[in-house]
C-alpha atoms as a PDB file:
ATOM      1  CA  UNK A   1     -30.526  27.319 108.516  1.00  0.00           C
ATOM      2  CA  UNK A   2     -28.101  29.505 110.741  1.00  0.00           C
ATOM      3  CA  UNK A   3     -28.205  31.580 113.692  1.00  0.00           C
ATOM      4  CA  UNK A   4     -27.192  34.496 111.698  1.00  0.00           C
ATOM      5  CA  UNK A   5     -28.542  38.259 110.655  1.00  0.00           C
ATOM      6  CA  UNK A   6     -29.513  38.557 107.369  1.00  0.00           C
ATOM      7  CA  UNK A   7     -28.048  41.833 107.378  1.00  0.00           C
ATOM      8  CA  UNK A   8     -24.488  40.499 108.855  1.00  0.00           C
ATOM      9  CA  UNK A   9     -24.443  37.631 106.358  1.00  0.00           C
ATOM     10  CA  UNK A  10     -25.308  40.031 103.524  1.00  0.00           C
ATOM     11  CA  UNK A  11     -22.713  42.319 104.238  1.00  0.00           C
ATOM     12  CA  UNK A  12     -20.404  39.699 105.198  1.00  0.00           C
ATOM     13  CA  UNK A  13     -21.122  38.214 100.989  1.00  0.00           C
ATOM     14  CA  UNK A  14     -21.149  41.515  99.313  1.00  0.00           C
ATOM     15  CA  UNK A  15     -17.196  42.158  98.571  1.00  0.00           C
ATOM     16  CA  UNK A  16     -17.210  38.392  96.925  1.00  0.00           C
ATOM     17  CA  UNK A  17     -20.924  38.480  95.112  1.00  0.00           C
ATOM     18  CA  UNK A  18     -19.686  41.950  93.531  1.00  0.00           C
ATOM     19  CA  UNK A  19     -17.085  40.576  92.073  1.00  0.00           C
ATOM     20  CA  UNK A  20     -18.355  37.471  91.639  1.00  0.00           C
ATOM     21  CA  UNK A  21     -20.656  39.418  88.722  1.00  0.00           C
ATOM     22  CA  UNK A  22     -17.662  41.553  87.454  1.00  0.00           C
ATOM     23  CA  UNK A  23     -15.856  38.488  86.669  1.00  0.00           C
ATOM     24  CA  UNK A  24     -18.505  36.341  85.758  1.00  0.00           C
ATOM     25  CA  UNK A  25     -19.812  39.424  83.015  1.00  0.00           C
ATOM     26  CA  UNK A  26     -16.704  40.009  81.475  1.00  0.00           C
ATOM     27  CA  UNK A  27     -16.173  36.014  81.401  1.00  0.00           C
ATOM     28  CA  UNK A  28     -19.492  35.432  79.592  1.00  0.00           C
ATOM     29  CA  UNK A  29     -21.776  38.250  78.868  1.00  0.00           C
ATOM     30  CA  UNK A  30     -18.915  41.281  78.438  1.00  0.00           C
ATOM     31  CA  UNK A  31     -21.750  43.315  76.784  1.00  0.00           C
ATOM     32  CA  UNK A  32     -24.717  43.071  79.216  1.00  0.00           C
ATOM     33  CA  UNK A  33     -25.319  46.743  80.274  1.00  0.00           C
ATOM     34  CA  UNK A  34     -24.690  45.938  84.160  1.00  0.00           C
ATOM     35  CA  UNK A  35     -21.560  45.693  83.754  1.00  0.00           C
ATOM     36  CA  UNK A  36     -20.476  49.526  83.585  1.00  0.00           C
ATOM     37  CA  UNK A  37     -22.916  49.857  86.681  1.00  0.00           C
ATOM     38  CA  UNK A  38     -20.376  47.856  88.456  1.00  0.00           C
ATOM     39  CA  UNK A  39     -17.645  51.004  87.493  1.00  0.00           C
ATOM     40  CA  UNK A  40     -20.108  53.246  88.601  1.00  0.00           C
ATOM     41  CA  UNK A  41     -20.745  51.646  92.079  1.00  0.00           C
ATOM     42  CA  UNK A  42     -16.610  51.364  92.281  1.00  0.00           C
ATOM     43  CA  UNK A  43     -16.229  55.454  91.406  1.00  0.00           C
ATOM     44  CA  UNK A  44     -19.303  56.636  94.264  1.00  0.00           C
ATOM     45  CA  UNK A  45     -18.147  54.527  96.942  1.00  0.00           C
ATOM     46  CA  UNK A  46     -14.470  55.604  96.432  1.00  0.00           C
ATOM     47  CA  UNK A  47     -14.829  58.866  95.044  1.00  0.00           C
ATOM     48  CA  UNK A  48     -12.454  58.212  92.550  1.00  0.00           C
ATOM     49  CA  UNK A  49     -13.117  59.078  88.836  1.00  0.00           C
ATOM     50  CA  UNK A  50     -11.241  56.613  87.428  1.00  0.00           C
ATOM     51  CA  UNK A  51     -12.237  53.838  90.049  1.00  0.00           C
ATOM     52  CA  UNK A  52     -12.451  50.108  88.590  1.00  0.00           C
ATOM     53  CA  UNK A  53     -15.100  47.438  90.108  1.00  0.00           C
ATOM     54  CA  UNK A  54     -11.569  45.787  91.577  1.00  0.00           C
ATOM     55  CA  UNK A  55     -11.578  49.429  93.726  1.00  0.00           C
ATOM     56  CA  UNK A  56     -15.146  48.981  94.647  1.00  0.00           C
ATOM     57  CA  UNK A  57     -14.764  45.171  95.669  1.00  0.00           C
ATOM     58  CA  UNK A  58     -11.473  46.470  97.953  1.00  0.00           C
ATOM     59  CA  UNK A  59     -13.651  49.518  99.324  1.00  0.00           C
ATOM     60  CA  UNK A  60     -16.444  47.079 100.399  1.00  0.00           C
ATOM     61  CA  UNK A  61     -13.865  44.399 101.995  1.00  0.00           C
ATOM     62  CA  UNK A  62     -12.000  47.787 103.706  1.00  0.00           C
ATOM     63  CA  UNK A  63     -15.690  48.664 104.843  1.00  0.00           C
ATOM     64  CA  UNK A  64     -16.581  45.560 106.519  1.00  0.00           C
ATOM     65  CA  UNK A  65     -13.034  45.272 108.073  1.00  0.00           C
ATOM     66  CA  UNK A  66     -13.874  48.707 109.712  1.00  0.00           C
ATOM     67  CA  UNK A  67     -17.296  48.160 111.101  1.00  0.00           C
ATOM     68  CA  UNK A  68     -16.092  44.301 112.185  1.00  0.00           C
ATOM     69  CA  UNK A  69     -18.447  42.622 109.949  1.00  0.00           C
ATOM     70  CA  UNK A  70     -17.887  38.994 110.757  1.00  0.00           C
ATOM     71  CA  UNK A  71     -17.420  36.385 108.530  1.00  0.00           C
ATOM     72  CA  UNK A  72     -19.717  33.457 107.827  1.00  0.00           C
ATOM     73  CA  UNK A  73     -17.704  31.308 109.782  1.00  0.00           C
ATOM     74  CA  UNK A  74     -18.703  33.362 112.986  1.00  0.00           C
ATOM     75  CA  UNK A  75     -22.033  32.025 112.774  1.00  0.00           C
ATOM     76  CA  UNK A  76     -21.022  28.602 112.457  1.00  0.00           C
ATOM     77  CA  UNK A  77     -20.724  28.125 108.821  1.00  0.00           C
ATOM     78  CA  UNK A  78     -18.019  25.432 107.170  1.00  0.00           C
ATOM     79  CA  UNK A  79     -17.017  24.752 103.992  1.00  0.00           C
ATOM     80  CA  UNK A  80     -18.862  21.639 104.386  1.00  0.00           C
ATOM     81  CA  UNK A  81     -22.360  23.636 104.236  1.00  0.00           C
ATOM     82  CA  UNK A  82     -21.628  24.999 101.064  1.00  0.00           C
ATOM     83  CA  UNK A  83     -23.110  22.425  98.753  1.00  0.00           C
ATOM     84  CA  UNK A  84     -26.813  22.944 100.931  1.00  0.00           C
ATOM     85  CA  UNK A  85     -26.221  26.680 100.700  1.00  0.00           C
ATOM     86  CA  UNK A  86     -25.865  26.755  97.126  1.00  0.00           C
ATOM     87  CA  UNK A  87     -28.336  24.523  96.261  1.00  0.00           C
ATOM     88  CA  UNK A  88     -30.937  26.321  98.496  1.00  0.00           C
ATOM     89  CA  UNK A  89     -29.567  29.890  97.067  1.00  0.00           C
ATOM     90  CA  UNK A  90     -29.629  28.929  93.538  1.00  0.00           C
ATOM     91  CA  UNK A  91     -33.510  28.733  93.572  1.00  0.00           C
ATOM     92  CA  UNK A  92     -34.300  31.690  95.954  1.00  0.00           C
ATOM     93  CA  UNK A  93     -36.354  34.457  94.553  1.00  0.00           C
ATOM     94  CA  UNK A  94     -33.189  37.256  95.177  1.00  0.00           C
ATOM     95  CA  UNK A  95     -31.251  35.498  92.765  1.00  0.00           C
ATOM     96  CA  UNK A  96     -33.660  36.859  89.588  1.00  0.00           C
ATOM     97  CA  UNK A  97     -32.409  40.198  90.392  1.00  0.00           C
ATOM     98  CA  UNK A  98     -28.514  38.954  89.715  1.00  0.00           C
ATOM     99  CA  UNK A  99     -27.047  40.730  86.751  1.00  0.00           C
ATOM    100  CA  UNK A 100     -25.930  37.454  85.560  1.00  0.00           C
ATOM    101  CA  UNK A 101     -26.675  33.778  86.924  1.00  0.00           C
ATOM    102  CA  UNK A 102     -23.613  32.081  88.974  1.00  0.00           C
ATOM    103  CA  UNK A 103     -22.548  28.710  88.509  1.00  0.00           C
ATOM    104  CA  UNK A 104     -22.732  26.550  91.529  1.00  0.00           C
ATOM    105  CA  UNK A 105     -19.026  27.070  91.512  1.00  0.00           C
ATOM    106  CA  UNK A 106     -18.924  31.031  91.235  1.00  0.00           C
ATOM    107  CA  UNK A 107     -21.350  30.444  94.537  1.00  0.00           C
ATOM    108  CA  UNK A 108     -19.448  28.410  96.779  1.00  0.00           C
ATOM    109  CA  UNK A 109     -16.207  30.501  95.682  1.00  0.00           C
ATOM    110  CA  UNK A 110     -18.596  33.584  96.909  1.00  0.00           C
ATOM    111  CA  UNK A 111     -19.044  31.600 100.520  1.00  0.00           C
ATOM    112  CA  UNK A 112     -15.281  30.457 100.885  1.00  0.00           C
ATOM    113  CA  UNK A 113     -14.047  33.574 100.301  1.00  0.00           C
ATOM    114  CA  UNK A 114     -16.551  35.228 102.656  1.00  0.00           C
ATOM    115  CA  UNK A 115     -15.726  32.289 105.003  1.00  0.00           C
END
């Protein structure tokens, strides 16, 4: 669809799809057991004991600022591929392993932000 690395446009989503989930758990699931996972991630990547997911979600965006992780729009991505992306997203097989499924919305807020 893009001339892009998987690997650059996965690292590039993975502040915003983390919490994405957080936010989208506690909205409508605030018992499903992945949701202390999420505090979990937050406390090894900071080494913090008292880390929240908001840490880990700033750690990850710190991270990629570091290592110059590009955003999507490096690779030629615009808001106005969104609606495509989403739809073709929304039915790909990675998105069974989500802790929780993401409205169309919750998606294209993922890409803008990662934008």
């Amino acid at each position: 669809m893009f001339p892009a690395p998987h690997g650059a446009v996965c690292a590039a989503l993975l502040p915003h799809v983390f919490r994405a989930n957080v936010d989208a758990l506690r909205e409508r699931d605030p018992e499903n057991p992945a949701l202390p996972k999420f505090t979990e991630v937050a406390r090894l990547l900071t080494g913090v004991h008292d880390a929240t997911p908001e840490d880990g979600a700033r750690f990850l965006e710190e991270l990629n600022k570091s290592v110059d992780v590009r955003p999507l729009r490096a690779f030629g991505i615009q808001s106005g591929d969104f609606a495509e992306i989403v739809s073709k997203s929304s039915c790909s097989s990675s998105m069974k392993g989500n802790p929780i499924e993401l409205t169309d919305s919750e998606l294209a807020g993922i890409l803008r932000a990662a934008l």
